[in-house]
N, C-alpha and C. Protein backbone atom coordinates (compact mmCIF):
# COMPACT_ATOMS: atom_id res chain seq x y z
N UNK A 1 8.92 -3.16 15.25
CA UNK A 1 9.36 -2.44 14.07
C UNK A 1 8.59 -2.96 12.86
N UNK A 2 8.10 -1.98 12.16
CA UNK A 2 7.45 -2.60 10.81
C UNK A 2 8.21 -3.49 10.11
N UNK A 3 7.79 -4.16 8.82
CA UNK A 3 8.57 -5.00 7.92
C UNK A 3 8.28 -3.28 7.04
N UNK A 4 9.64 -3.96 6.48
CA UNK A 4 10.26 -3.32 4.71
C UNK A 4 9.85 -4.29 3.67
N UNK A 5 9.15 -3.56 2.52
CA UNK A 5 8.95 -4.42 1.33
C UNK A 5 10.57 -3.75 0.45
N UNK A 6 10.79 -4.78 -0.66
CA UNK A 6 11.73 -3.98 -1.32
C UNK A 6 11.58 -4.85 -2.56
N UNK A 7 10.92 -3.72 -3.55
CA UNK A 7 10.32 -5.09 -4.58
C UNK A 7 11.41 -4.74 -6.19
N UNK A 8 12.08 -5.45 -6.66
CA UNK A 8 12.88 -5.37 -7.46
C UNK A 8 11.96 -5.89 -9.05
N UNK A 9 12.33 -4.21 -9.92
CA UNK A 9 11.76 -4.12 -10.83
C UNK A 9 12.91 -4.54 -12.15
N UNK A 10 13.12 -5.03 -12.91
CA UNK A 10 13.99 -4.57 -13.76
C UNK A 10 13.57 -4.32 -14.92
N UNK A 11 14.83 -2.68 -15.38
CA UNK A 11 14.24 -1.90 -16.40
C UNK A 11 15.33 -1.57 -17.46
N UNK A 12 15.19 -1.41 -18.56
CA UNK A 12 16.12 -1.08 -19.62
C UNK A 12 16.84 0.18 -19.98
N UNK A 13 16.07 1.38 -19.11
CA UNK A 13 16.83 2.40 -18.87
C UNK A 13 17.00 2.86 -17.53
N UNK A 14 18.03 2.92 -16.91
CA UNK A 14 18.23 3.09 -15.65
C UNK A 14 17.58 4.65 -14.99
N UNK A 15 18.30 5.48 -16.03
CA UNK A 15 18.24 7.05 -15.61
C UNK A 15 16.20 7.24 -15.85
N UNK A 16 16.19 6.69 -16.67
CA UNK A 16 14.59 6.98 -16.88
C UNK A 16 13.83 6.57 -16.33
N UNK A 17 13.97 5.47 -16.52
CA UNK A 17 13.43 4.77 -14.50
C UNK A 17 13.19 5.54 -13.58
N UNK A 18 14.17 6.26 -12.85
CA UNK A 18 14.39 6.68 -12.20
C UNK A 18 14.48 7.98 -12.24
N UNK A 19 13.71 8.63 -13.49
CA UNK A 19 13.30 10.06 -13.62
C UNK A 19 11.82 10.04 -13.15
N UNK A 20 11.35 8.29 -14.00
CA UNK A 20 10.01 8.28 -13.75
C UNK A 20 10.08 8.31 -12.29
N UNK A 21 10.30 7.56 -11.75
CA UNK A 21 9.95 7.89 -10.40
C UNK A 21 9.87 8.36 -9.47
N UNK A 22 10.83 9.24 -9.21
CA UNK A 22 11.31 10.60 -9.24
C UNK A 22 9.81 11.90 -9.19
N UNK A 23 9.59 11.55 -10.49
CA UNK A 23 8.41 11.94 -10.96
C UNK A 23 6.98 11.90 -10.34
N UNK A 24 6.89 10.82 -9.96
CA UNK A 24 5.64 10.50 -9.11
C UNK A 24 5.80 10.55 -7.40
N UNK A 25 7.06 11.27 -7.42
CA UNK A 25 6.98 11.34 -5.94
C UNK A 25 7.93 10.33 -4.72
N UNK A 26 8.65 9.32 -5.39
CA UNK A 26 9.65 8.54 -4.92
C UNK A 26 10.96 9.35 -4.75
N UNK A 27 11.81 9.02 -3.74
CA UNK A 27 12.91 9.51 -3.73
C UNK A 27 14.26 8.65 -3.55
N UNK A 28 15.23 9.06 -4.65
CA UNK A 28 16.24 8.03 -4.86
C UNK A 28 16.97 7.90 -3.61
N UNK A 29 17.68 6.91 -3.27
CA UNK A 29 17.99 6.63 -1.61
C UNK A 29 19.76 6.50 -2.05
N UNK A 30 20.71 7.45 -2.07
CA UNK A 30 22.04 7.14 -2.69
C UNK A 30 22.75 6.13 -2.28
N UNK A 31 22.54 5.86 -1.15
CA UNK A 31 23.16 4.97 -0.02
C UNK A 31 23.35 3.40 -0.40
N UNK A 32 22.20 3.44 -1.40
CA UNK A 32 21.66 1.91 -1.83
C UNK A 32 21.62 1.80 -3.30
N UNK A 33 22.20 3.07 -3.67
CA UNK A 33 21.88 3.38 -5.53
C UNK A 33 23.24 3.03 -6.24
N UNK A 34 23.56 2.62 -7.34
CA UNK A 34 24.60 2.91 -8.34
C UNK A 34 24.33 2.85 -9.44
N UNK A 35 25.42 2.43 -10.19
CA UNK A 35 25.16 2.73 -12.06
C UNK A 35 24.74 1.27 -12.28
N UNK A 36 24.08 0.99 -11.70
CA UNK A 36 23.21 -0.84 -11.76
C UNK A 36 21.65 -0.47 -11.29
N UNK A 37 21.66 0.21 -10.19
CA UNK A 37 20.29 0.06 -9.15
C UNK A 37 20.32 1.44 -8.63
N UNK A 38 18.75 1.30 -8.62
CA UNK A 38 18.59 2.86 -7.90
C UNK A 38 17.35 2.15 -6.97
N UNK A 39 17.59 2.57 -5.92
CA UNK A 39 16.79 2.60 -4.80
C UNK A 39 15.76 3.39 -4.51
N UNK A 40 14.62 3.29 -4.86
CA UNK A 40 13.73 4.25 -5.12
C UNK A 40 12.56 4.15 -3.79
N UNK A 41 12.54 5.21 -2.76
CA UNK A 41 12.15 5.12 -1.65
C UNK A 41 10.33 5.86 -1.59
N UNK A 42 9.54 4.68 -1.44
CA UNK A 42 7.98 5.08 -2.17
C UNK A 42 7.25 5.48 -0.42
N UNK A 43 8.01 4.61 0.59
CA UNK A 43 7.41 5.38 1.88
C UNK A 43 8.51 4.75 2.64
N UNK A 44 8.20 4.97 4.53
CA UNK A 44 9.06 4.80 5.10
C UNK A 44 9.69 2.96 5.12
N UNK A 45 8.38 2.39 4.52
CA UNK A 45 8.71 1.13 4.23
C UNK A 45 8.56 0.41 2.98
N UNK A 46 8.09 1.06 1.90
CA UNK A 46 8.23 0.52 0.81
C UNK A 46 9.07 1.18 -0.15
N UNK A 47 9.94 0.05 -0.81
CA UNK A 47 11.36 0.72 -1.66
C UNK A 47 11.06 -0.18 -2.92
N UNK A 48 11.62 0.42 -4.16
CA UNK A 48 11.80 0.15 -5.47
C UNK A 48 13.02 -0.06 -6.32
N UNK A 49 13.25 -1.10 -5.79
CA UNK A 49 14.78 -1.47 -6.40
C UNK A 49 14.65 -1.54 -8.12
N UNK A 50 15.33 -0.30 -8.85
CA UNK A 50 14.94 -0.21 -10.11
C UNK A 50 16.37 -0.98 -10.40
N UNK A 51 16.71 -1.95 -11.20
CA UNK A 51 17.72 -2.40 -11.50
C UNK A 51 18.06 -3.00 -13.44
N UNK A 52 18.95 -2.61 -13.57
CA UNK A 52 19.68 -3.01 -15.07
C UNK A 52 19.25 -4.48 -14.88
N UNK A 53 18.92 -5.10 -16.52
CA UNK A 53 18.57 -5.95 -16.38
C UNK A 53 19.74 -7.29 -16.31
N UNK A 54 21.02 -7.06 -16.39
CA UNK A 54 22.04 -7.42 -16.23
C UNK A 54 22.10 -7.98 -14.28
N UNK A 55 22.22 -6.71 -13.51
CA UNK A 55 21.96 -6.95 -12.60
C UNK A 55 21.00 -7.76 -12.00
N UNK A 56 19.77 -7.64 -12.41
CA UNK A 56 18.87 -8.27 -11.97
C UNK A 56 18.75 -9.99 -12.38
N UNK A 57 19.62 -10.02 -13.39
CA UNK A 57 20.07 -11.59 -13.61
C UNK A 57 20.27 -12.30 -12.65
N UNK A 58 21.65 -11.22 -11.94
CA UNK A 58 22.25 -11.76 -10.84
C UNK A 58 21.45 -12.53 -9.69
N UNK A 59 20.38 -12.07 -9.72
CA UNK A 59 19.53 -12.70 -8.86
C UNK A 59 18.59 -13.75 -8.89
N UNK A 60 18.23 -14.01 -10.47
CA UNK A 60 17.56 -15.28 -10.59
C UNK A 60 17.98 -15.84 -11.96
N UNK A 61 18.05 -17.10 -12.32
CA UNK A 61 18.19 -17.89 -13.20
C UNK A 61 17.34 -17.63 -14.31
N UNK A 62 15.82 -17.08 -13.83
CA UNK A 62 14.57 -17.25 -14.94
C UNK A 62 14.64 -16.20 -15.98
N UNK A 63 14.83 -16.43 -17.13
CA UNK A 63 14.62 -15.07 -18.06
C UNK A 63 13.72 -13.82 -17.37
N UNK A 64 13.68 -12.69 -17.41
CA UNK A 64 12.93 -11.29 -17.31
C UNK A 64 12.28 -11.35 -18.59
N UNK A 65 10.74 -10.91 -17.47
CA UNK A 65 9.46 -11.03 -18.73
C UNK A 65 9.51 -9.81 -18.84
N UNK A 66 9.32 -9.34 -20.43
CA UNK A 66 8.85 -8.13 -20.63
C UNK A 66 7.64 -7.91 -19.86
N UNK A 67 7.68 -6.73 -19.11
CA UNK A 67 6.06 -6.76 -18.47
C UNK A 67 5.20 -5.42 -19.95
N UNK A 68 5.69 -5.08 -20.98
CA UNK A 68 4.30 -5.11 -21.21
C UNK A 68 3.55 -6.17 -22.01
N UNK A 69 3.75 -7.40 -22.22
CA UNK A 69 3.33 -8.40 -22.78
C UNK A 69 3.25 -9.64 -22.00
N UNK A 70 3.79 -9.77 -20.91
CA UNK A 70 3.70 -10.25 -19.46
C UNK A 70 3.48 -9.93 -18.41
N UNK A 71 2.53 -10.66 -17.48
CA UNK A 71 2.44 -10.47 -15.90
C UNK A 71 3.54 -11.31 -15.55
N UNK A 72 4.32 -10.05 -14.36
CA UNK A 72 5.19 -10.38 -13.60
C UNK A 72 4.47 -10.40 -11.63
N UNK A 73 4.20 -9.19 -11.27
CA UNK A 73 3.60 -9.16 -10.47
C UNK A 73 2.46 -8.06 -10.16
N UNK A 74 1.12 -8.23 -9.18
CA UNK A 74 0.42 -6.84 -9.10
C UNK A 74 0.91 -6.05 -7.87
N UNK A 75 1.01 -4.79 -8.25
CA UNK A 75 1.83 -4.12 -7.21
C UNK A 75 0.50 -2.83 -6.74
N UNK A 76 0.28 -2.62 -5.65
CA UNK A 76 -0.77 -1.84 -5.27
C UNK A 76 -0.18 -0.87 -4.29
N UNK A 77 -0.44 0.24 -4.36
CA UNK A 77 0.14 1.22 -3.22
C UNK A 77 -1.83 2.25 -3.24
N UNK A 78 -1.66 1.86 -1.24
CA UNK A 78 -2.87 3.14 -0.37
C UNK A 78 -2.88 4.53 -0.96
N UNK A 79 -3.63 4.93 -1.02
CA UNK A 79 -3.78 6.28 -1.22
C UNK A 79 -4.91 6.87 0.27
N UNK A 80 -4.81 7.98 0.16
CA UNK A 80 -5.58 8.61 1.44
C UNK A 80 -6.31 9.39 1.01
N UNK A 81 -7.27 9.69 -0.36
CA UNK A 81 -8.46 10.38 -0.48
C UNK A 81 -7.80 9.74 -2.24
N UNK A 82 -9.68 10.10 -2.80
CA UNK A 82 -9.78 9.99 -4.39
C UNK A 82 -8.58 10.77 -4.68
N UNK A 83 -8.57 12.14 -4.39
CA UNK A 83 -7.82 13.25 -5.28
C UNK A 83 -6.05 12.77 -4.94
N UNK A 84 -6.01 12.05 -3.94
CA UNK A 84 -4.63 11.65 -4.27
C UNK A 84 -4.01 10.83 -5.02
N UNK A 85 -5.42 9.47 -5.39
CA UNK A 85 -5.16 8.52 -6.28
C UNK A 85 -5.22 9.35 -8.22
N UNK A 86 -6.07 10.25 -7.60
CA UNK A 86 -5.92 10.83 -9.12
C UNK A 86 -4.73 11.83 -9.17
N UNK A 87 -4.01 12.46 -8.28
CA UNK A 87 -2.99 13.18 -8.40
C UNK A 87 -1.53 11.97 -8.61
N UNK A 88 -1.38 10.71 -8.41
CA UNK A 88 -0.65 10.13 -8.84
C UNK A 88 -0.54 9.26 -9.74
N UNK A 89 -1.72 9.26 -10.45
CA UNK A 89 -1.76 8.55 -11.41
C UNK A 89 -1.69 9.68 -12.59
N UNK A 90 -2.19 10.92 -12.19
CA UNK A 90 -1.60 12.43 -13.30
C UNK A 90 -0.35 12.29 -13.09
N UNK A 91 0.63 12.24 -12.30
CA UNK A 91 1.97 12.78 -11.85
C UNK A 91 2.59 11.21 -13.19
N UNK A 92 2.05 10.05 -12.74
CA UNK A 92 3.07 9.10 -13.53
C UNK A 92 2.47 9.31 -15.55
N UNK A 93 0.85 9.67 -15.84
CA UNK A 93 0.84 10.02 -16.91
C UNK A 93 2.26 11.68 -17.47
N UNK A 94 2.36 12.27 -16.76
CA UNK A 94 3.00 13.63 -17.40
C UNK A 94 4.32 12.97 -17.47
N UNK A 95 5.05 11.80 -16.63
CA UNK A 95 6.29 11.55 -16.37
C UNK A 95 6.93 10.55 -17.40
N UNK A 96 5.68 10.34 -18.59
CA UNK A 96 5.67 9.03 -19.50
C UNK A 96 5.14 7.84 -19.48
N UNK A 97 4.47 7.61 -18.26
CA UNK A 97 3.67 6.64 -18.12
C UNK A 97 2.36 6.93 -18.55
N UNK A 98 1.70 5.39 -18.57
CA UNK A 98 0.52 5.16 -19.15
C UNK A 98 -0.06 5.39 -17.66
N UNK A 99 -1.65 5.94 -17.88
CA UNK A 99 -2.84 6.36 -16.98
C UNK A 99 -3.68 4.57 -17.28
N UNK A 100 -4.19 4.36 -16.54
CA UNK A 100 -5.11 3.80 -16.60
C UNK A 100 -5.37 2.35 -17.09
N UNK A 101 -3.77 1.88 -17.41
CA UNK A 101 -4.15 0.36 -18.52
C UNK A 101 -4.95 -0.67 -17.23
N UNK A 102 -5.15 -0.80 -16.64
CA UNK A 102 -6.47 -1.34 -15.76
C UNK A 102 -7.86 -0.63 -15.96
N UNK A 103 -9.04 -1.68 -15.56
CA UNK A 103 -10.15 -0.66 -15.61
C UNK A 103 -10.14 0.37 -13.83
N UNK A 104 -10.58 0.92 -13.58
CA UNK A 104 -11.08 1.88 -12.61
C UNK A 104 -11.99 1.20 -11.99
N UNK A 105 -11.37 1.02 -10.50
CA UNK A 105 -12.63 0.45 -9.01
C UNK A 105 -13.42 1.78 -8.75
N UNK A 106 -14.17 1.87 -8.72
CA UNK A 106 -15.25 2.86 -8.46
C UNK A 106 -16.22 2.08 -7.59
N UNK A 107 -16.61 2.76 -6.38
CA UNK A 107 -17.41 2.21 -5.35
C UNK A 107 -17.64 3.43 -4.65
N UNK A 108 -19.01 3.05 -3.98
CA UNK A 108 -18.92 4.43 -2.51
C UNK A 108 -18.04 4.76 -1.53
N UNK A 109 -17.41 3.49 -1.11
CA UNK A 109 -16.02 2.89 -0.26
C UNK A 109 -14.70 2.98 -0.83
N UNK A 110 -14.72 2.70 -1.87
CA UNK A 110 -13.50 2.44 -2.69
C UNK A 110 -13.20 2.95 -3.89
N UNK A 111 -11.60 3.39 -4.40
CA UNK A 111 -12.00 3.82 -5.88
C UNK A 111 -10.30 3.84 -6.35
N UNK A 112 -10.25 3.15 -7.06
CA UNK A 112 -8.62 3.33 -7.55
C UNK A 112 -8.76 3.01 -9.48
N UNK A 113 -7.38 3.35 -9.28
CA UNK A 113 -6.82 3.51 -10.74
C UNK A 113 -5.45 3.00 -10.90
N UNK A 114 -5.03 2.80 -12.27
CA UNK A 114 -3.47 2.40 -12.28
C UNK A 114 -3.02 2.91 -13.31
N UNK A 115 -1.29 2.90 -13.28
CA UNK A 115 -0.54 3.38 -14.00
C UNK A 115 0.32 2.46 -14.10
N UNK A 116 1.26 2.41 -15.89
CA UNK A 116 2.23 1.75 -16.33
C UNK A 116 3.47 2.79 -16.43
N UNK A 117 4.73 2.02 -15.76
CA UNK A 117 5.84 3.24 -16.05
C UNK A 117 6.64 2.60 -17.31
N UNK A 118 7.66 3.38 -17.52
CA UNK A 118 8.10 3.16 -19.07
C UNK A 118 8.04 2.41 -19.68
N UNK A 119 8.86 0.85 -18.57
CA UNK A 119 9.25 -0.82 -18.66
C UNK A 119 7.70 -1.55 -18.65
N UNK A 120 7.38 -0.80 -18.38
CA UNK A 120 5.65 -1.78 -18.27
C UNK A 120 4.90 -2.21 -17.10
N UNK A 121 5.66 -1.98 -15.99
CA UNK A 121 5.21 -2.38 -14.60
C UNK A 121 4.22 -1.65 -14.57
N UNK A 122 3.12 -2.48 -14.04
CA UNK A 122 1.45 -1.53 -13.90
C UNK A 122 1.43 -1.40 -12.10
N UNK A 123 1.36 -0.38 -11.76
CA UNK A 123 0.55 0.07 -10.23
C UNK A 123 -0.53 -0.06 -10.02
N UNK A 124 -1.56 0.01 -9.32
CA UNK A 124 -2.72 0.40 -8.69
C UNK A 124 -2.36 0.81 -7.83
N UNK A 125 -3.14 1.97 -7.84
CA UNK A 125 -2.99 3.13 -6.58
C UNK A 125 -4.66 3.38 -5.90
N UNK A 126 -5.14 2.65 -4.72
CA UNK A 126 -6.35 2.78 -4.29
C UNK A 126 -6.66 3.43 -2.79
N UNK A 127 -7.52 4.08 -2.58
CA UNK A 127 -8.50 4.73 -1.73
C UNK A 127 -9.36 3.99 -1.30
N UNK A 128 -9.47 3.67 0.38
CA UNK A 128 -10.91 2.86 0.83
C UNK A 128 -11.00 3.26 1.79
N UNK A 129 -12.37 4.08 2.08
CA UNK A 129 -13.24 3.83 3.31
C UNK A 129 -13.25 3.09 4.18
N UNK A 130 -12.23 2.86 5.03
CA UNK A 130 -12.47 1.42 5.70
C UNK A 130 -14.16 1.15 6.58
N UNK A 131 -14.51 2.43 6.83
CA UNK A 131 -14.97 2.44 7.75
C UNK A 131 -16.77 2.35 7.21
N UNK A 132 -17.00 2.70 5.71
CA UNK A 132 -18.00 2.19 5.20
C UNK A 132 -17.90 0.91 4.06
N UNK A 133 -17.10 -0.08 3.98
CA UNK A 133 -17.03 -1.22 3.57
C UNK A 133 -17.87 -1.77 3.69
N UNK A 134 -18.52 -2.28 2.83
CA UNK A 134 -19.71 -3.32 3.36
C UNK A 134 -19.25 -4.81 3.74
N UNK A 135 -19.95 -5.11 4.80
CA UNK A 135 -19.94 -6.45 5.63
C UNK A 135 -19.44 -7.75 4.33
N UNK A 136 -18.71 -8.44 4.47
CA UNK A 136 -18.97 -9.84 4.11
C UNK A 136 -18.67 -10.77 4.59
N UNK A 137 -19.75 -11.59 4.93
CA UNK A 137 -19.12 -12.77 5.69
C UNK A 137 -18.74 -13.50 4.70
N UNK A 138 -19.25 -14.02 4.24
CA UNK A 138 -18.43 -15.19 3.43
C UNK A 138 -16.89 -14.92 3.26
N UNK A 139 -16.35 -13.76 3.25
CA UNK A 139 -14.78 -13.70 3.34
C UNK A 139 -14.11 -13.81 4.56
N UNK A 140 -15.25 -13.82 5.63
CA UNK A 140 -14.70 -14.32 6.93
C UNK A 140 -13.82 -15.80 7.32
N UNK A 141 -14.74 -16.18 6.56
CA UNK A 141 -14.46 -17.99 6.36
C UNK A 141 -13.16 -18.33 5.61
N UNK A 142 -12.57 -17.21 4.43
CA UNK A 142 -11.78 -17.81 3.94
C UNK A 142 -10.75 -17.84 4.37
């Protein structure tokens, strides 16, 4: 059985959160949602625990960094052709998010982009060729 990621974001508006995401193609999971957390289901194994920042206390001691003036974590989601990485990074610009606050991987192999949703969490959303990658050994070793 695969592993489940379930990466817990916390955000200052719940419903908007969770319009944004909504927005780009996630679907809220009720089962796992309330007026604290919404469960935001990005594939059959990756989920987006959007949570009040109250709630999300509950879970660690450390203050919540604003992420747009802090790195919290980099979060990357596959894409399966250019035009899909650019169709979701349009879908989170129209939904209120920022397009692009990263620069753009552009390669013959590879090519992604990212998006910020309301709270500041940045995505990368990338496309790769696996199959024309160029060789490196030296990353063999590491």
């Amino acid at each position: 059985m695969p592993k489940m990621i379930f990466v817990s974001l916390p955000v200052t508006d719940l419903k908007r959160a969770t319009a944004f995401y909504e927005a780009i193609g996630a679907a809220r999971n009720p089962q796992f949602s309330d007026d604290t957390t919404s469960c935001m289901v990005i594939s059959e194994t990756i989920f987006a625990m959007l949570t009040t920042h109250d709630k999300f206390r509950q879970f660690t001691p450390r203050p919540i960094v604003d992420a747009r003036t802090g790195s919290q974590v980099l979060l990357c989601l596959s894409a399966d052709s250019r035009k899909e990485v650019d169709d979701i990074v349009g879908k989170a610009e129209a939904a209120g998010g920022a397009a692009d606050p990263s620069p753009k991987d552009e390669f013959d192999f590879m090519y992604g982009r990212s998006f910020e949703d309301p709270d500041g969490h940045m995505w990368g959303v990338t496309w790769v060729d696996m199959a024309a990658v160029p060789a490196q050994p030296e990353m063999a070793n590491a």
